[in-house]
Protein backbone atom coordinates (compact mmCIF):
# COMPACT_ATOMS: atom_id res chain seq x y z
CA UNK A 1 83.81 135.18 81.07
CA UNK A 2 81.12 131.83 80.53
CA UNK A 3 78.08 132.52 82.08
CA UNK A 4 75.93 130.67 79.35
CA UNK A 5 74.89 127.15 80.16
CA UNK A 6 74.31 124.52 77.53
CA UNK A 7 71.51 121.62 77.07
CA UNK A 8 73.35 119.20 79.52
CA UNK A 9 74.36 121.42 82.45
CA UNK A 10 77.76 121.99 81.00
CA UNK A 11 79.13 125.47 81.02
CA UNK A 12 79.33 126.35 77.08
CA UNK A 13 82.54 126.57 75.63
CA UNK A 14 84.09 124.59 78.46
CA UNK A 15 86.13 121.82 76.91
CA UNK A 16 87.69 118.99 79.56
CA UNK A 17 91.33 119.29 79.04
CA UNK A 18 92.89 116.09 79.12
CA UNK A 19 96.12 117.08 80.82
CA UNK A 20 94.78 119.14 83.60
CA UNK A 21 95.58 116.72 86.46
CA UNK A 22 98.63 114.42 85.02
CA UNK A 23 101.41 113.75 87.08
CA UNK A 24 99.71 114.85 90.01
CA UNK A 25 98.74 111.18 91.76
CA UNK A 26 101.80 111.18 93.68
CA UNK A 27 101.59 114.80 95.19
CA UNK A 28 98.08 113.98 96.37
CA UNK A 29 98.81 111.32 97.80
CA UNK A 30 101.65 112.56 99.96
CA UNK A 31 99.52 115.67 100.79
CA UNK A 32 95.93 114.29 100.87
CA UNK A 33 95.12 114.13 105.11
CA UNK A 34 93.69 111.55 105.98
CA UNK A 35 90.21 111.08 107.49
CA UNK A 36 89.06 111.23 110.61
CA UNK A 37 89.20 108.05 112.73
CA UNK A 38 85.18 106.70 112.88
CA UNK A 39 84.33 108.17 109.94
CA UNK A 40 83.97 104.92 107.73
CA UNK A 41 81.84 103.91 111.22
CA UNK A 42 79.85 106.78 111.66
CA UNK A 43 78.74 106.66 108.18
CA UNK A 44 77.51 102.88 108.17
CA UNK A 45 75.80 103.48 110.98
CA UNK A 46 73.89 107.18 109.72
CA UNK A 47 73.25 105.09 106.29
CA UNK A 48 72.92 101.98 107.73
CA UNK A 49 75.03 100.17 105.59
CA UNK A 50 74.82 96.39 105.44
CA UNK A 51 78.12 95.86 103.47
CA UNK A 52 75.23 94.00 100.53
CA UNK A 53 75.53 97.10 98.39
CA UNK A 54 77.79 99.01 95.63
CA UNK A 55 80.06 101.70 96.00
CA UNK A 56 80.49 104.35 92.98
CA UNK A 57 83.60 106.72 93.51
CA UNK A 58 83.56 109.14 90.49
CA UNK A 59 86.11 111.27 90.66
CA UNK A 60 87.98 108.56 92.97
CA UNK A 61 91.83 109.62 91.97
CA UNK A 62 94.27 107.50 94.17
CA UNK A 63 90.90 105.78 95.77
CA UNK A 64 91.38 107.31 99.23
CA UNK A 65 87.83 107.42 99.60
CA UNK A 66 87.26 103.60 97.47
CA UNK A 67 89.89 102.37 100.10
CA UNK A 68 88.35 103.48 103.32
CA UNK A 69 84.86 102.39 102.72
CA UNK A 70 85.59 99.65 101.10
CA UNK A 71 84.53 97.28 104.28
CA UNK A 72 81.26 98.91 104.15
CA UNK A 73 79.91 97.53 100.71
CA UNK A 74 79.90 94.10 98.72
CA UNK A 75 81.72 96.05 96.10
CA UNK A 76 83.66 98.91 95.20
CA UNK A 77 84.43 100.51 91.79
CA UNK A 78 86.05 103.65 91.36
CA UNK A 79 86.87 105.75 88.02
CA UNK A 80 88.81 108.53 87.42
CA UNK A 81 89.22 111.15 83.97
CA UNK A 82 92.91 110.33 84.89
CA UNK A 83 94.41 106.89 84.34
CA UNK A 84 97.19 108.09 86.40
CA UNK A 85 95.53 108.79 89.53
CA UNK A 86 93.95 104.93 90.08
């Protein structure tokens, strides 16, 4: 069991493996649900976007979440661990 936490607020001994999430773009994008109809509304008007600024998806696989706001900034970028999943 880790319990220890390094300088960095990573869990020591934890190691990113690599291979923990290839081949898997195409199941979560079949399976992902989609979101709810307004949302990408409902959050430009609670943040008052003005479609000026820059969107930062880390973490963005497929770019389900890139995609949907997308209308909502000037510009969207969106990286992922696994070249697969973009």
């Amino acid at each position: 069991m880790i319990s220890a936490r390094g300088g960095g607020g990573v869990v020591a001994g934890w190691e990113w493996d690599e291979t923990l999430f290839a081949g898997t773009a195409a199941y979560y994008r079949r399976g992902r649900l989609p979101y709810a109809p307004g949302l990408a509304e409902a959050l430009a008007d609670a943040l008052r976007l003005d479609r000026r600024g820059r969107l930062l998806d880390v973490g963005c696989g497929p770019g389900v979440v890139a995609l949907t706001l997308a209308g909502l900034f000037a510009e969207v970028v969106g990286v992922d661990p696994d070249g697969g999943m973009i």
